[in-house]
C-alpha atoms as a PDB file:
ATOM      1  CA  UNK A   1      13.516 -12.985  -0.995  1.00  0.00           C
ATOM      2  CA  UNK A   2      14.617  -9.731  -2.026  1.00  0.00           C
ATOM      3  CA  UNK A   3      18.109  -8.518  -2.619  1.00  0.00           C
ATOM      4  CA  UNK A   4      18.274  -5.549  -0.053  1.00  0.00           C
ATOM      5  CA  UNK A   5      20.871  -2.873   0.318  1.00  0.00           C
ATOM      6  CA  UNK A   6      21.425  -0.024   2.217  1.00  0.00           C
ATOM      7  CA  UNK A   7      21.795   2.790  -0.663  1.00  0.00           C
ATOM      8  CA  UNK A   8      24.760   5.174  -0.952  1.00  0.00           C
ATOM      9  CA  UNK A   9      26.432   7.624  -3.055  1.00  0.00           C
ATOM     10  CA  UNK A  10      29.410   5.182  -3.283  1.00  0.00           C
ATOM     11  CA  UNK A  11      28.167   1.518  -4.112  1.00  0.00           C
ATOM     12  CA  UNK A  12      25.418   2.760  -6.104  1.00  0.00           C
ATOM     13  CA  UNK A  13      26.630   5.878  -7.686  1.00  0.00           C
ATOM     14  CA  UNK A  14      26.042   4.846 -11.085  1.00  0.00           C
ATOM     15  CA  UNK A  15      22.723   3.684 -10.205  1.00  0.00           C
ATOM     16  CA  UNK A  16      19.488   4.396 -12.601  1.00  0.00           C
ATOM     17  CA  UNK A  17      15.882   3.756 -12.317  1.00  0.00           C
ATOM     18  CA  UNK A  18      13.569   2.831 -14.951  1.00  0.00           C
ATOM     19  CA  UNK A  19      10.159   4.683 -13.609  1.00  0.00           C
ATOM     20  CA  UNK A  20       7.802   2.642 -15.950  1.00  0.00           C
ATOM     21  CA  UNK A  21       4.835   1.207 -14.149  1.00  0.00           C
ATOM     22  CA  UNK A  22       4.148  -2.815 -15.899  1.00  0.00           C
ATOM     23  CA  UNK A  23       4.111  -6.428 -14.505  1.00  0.00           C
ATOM     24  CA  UNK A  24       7.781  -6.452 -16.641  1.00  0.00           C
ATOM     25  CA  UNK A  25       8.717  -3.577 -14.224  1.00  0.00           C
ATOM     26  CA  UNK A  26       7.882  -5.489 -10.728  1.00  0.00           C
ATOM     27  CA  UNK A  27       4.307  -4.011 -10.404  1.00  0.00           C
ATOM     28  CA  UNK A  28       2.224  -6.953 -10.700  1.00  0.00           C
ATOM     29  CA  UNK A  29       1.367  -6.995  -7.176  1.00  0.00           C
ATOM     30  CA  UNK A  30      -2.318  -7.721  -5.920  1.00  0.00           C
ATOM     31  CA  UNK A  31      -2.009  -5.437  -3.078  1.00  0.00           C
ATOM     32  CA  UNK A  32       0.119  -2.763  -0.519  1.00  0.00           C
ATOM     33  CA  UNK A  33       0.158  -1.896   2.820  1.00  0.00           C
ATOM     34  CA  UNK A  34      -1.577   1.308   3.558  1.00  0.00           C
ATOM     35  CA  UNK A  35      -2.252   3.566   6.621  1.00  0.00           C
ATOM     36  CA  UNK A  36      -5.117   5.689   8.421  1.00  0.00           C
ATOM     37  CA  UNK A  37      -3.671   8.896   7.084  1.00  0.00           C
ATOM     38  CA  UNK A  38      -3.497   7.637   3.563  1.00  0.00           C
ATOM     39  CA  UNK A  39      -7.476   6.277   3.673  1.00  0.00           C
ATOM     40  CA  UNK A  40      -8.834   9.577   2.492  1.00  0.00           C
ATOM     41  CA  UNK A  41      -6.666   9.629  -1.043  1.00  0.00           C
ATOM     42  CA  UNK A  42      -6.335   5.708  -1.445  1.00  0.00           C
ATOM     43  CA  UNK A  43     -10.198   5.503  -0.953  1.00  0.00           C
ATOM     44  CA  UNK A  44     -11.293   7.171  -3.560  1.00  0.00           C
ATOM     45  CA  UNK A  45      -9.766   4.852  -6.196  1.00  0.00           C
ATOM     46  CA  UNK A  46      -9.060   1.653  -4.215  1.00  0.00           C
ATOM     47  CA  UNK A  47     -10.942  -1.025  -1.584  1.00  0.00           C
ATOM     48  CA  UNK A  48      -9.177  -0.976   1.497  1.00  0.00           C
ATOM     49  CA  UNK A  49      -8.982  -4.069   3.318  1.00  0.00           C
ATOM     50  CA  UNK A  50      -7.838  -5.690   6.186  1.00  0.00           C
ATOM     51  CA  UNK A  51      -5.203  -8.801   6.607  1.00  0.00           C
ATOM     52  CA  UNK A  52      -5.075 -10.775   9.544  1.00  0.00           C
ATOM     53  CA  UNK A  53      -1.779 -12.405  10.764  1.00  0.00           C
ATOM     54  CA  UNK A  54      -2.586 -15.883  11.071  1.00  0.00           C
ATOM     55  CA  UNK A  55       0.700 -16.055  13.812  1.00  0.00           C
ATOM     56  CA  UNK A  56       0.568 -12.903  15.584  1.00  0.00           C
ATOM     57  CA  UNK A  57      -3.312 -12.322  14.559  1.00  0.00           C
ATOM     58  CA  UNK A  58      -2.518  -8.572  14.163  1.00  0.00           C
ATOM     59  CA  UNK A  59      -4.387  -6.581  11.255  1.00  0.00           C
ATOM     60  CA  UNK A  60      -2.532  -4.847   7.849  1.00  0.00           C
ATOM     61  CA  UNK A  61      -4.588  -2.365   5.897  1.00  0.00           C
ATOM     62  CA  UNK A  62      -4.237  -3.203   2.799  1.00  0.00           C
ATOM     63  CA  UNK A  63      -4.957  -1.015  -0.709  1.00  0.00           C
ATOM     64  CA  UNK A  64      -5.927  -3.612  -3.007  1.00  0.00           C
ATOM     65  CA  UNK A  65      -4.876  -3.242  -6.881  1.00  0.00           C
ATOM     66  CA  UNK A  66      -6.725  -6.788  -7.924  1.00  0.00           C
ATOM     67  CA  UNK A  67      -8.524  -9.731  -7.074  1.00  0.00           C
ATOM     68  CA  UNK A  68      -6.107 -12.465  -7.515  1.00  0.00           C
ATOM     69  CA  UNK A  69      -2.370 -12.848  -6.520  1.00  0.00           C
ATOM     70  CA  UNK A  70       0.088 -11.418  -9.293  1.00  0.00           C
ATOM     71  CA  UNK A  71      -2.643  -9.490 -10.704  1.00  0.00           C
ATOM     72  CA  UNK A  72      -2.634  -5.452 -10.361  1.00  0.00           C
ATOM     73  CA  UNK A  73      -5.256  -3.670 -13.021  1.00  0.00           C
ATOM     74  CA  UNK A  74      -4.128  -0.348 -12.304  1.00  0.00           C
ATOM     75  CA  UNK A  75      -1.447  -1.067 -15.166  1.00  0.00           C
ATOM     76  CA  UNK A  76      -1.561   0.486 -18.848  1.00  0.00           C
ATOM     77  CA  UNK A  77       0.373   0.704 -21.164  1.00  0.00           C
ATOM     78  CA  UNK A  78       3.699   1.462 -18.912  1.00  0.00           C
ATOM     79  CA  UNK A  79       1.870   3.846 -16.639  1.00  0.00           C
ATOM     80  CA  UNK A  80      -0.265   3.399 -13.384  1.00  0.00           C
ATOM     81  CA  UNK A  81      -4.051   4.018 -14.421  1.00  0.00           C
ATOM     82  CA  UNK A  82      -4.653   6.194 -11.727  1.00  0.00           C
ATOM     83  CA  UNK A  83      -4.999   9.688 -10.499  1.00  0.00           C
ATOM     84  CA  UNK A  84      -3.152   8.387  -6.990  1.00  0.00           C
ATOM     85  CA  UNK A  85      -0.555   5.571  -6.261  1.00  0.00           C
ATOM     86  CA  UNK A  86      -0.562   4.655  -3.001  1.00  0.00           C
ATOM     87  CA  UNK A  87       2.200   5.370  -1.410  1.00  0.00           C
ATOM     88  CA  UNK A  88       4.150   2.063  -0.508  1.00  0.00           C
ATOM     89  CA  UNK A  89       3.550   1.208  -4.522  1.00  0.00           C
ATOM     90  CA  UNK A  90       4.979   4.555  -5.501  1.00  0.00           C
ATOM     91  CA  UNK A  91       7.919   3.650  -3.517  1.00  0.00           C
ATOM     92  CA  UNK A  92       9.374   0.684  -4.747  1.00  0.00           C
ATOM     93  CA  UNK A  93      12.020  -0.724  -5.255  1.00  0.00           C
ATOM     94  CA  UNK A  94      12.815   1.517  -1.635  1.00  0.00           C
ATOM     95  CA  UNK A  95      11.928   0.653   1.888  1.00  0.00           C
ATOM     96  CA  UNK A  96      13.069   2.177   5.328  1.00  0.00           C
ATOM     97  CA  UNK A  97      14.768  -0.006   7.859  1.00  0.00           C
ATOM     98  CA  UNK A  98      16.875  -0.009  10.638  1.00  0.00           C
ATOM     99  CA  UNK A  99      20.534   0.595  10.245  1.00  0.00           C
ATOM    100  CA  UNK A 100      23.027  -1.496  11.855  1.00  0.00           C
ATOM    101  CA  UNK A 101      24.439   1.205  14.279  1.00  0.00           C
ATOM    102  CA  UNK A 102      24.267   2.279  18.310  1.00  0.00           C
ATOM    103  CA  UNK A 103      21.947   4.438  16.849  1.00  0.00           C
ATOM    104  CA  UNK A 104      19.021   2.636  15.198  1.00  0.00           C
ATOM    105  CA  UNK A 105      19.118   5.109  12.326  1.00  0.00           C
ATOM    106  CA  UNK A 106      16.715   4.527  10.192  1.00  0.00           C
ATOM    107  CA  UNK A 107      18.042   4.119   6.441  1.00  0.00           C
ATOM    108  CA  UNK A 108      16.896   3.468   2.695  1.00  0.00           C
ATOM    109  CA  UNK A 109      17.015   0.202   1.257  1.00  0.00           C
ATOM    110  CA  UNK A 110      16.969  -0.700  -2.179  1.00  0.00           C
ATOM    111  CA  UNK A 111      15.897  -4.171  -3.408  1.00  0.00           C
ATOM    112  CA  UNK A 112      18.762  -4.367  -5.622  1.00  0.00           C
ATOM    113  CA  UNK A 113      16.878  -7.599  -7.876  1.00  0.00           C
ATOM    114  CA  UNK A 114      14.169  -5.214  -8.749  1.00  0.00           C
ATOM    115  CA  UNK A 115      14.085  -4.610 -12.753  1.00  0.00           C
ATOM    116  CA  UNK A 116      13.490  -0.989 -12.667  1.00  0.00           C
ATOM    117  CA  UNK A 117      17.172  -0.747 -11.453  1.00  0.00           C
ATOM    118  CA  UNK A 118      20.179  -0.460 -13.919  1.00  0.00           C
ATOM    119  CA  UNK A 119      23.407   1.466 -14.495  1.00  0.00           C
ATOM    120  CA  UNK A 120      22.874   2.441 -18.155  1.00  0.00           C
ATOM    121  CA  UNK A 121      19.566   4.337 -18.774  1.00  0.00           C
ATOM    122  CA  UNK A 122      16.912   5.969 -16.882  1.00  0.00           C
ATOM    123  CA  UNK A 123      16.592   8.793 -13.988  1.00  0.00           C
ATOM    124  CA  UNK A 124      19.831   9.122 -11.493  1.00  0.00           C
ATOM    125  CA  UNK A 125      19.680   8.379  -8.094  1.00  0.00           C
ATOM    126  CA  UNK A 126      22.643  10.624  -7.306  1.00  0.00           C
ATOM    127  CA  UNK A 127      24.101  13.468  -8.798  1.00  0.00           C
ATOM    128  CA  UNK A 128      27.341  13.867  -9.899  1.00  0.00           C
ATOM    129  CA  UNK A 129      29.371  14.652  -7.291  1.00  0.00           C
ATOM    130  CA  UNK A 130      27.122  12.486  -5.094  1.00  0.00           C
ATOM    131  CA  UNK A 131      24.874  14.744  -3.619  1.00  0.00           C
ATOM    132  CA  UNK A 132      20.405  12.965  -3.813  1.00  0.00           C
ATOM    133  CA  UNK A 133      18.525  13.796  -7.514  1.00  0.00           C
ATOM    134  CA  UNK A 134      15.766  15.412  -6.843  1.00  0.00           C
ATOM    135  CA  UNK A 135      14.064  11.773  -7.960  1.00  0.00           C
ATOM    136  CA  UNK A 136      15.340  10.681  -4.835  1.00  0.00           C
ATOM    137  CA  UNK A 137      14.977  13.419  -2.808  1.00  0.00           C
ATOM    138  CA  UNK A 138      11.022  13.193  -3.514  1.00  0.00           C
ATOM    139  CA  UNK A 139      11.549   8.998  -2.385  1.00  0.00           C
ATOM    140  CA  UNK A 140      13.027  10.247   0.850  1.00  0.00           C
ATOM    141  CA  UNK A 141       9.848  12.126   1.736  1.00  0.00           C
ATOM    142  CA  UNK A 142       7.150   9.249   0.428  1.00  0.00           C
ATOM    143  CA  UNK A 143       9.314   6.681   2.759  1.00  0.00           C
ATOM    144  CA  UNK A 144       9.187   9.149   5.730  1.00  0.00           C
ATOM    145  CA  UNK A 145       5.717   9.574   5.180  1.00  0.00           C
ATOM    146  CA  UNK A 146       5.583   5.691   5.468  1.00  0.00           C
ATOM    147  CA  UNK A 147       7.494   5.668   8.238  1.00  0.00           C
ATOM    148  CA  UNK A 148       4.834   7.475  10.032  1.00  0.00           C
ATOM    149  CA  UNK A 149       2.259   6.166   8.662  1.00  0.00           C
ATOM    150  CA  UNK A 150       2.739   2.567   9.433  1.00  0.00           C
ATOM    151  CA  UNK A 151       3.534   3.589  13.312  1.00  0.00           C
ATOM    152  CA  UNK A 152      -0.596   4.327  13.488  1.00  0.00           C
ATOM    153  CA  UNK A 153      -1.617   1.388  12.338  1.00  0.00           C
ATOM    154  CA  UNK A 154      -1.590  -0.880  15.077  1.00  0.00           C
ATOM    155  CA  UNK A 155      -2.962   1.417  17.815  1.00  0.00           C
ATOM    156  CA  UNK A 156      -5.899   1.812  15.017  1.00  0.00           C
ATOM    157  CA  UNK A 157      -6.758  -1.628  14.664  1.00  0.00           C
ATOM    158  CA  UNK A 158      -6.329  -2.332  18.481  1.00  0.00           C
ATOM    159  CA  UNK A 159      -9.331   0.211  18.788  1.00  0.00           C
ATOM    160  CA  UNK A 160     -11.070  -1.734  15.909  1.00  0.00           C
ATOM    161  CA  UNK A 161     -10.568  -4.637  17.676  1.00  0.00           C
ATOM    162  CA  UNK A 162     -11.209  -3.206  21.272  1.00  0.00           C
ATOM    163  CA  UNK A 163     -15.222  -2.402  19.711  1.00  0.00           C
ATOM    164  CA  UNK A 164     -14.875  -5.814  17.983  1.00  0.00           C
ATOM    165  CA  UNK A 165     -15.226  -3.895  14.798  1.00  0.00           C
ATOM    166  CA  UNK A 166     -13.345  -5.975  12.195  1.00  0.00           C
ATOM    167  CA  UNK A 167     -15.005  -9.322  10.265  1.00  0.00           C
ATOM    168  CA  UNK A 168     -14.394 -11.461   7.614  1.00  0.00           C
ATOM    169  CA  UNK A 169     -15.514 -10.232   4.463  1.00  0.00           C
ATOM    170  CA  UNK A 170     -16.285 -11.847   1.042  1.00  0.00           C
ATOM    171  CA  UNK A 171     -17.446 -10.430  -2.656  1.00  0.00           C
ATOM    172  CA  UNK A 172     -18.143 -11.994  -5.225  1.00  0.00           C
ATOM    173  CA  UNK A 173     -19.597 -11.760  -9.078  1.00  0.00           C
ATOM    174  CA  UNK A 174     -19.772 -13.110 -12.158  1.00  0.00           C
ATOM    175  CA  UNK A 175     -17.485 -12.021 -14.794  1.00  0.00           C
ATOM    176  CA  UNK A 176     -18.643 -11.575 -18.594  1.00  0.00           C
ATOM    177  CA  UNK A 177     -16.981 -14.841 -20.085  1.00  0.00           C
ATOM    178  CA  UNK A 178     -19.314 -16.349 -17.552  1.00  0.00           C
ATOM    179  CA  UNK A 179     -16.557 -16.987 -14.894  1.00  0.00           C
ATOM    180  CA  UNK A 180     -17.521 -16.434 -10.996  1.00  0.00           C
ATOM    181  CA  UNK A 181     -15.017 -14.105  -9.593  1.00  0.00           C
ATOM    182  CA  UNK A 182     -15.014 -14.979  -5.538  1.00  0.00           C
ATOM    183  CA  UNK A 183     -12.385 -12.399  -3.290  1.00  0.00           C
ATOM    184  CA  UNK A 184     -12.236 -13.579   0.282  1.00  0.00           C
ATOM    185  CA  UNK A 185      -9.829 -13.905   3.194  1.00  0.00           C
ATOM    186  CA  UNK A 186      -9.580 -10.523   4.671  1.00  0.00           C
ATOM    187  CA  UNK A 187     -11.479  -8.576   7.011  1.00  0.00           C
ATOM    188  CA  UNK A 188     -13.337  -4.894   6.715  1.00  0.00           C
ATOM    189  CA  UNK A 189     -15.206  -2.798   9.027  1.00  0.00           C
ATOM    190  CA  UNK A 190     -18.690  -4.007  10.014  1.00  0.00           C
ATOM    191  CA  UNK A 191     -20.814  -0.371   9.289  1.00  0.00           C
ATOM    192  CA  UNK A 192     -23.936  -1.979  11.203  1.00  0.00           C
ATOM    193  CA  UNK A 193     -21.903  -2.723  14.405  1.00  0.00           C
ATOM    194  CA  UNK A 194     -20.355   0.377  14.611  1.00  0.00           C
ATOM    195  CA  UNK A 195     -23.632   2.190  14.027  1.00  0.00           C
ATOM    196  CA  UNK A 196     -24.734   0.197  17.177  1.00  0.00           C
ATOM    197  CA  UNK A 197     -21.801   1.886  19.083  1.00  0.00           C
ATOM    198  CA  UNK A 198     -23.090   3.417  22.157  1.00  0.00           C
ATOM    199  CA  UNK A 199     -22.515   7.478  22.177  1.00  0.00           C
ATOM    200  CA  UNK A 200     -19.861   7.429  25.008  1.00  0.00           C
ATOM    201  CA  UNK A 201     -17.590   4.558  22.357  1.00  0.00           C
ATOM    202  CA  UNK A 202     -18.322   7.086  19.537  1.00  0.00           C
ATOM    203  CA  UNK A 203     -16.881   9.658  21.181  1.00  0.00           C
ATOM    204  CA  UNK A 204     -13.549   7.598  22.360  1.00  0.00           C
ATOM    205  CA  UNK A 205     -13.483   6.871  18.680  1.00  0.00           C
ATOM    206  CA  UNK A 206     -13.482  10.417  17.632  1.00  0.00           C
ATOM    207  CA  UNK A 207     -10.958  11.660  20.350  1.00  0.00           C
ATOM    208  CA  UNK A 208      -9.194   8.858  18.955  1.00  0.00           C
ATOM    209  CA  UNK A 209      -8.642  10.424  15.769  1.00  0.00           C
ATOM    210  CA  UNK A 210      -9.977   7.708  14.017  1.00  0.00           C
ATOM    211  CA  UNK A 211     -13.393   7.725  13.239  1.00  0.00           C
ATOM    212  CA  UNK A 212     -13.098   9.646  10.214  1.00  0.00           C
ATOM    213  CA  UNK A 213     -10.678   6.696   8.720  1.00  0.00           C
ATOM    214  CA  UNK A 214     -12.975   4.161   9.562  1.00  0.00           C
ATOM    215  CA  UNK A 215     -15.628   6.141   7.430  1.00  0.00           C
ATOM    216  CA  UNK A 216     -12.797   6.033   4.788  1.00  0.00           C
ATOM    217  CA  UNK A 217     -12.511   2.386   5.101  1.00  0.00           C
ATOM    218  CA  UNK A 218     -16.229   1.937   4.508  1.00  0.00           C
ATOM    219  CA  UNK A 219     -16.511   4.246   1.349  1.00  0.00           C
ATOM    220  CA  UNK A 220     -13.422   2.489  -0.035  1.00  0.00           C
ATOM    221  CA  UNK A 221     -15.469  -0.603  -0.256  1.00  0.00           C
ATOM    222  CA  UNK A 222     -17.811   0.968  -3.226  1.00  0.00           C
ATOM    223  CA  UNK A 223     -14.616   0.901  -4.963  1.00  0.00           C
ATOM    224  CA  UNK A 224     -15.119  -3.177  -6.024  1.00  0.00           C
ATOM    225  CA  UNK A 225     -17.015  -2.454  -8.754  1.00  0.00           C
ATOM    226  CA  UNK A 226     -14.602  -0.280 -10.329  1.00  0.00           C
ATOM    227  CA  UNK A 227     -12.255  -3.512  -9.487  1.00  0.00           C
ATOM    228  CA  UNK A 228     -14.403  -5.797 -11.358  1.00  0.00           C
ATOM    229  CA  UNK A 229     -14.887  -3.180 -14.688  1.00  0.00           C
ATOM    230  CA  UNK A 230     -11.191  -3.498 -14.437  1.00  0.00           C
ATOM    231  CA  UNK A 231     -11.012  -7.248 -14.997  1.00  0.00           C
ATOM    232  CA  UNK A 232     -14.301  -7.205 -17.044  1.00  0.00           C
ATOM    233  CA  UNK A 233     -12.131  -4.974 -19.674  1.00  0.00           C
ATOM    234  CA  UNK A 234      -8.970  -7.178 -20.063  1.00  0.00           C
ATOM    235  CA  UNK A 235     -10.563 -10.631 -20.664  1.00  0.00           C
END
């Protein structure tokens, strides 16, 4: 469970963060939640999948980093080995939640366990006399963006669902030490059913807004073999 806090300028004025990018740092992570409106960059460097909620059976989009749990390849030598981070990666240790007031503000949280945090060297959080660095200025907008973000996902996959787009989806291949490399347990897209979409539902998709994300979706998928080089290169 992580150690959240709502950030301020007085508990954590000292605060620093430590904006290497390594399994050391927190970052081994096989995958993030992403969003329609973040398809179009995240696809051109990562598959983007589906998760189904085996409880509420409700669908995340998910950017996936690597092909096993605790494994993300996009890591090198302290840096993210990639033109794009998606965004809920680029944001971490922060999240936006609720606050606890009338008001249902919506605050920053800081996951105060993570080890990118410390007091003695790396980029303030705050300035001096309290006011956001602009380090933390530039977090404010990525979590806003978030914020939005997330808030299209489920009317998105209740149209994928509505054309019974989504289905289960397996890969698999075999590495060069021999090993067979399997990734299932998550949905994507089916490109043949919605090519079978009559012209009136592919019309409702595209007032929708989504139709060019589900094309996104599909092209993301070419990105597995990129995923596999990846693992080919560090065994």
């Amino acid at each position: 469970m992580n150690n959240l806090a709502v950030l301020n300028n007085i508990d954590h004025k000292d605060l620093k963060i430590n904006t290497a990018r390594s399994g050391a740092m927190g970052d081994a992570y096989m995958c993030v939640p992403t969003f329609p409106r973040e398809f179009r960059a995240a696809q051109a460097h990562y598959p983007i999948v589906f998760s189904k909620n085996s409880n509420t059976g409700e669908y995340t989009p998910l950017a996936l980093l690597g092909l096993e749990d605790g494994e993300n390849l996009f890591l090198k030598h302290d840096k993210w080995d990639a033109p794009y981070i998606p965004l809920c990666a680029e944001a971490k240790p922060f999240l936006i939640g609720q606050g606890q007031g009338d008001g249902q503000d919506w605050v920053i949280h800081v996951d105060m366990d993570s080890p990118k945090l410390n007091t003695e060297s790396g980029i303030n959080l705050f300035k001096e006399f309290g006011g956001n660095s602009d380090f933390l200025d530039r977090t404010c907008d990525i979590l806003g963006a978030i914020h939005e973000g997330i808030s299209e996902v489920k009317p998105f996959t209740d149209i994928l669902e509505k054309h019974k787009l989504l289905e289960p989806f397996a890969v698999e291949t075999t590495l060069k030490n021999n090993r067979k490399c399997k990734f299932q347990g998550f949905h994507v897209i089916n490109e043949d059913r919605l090519s079978e979409l009559s012209g009136d539902d592919i019309t409702s998709l595209h007032a929708s807004g989504f139709l060019f994300d589900i094309h996104m979706q599909l092209a993301s998928l070419s990105r597995f073999s990129s995923l596999f080089d990846r693992k080919n290169n560090i065994l």
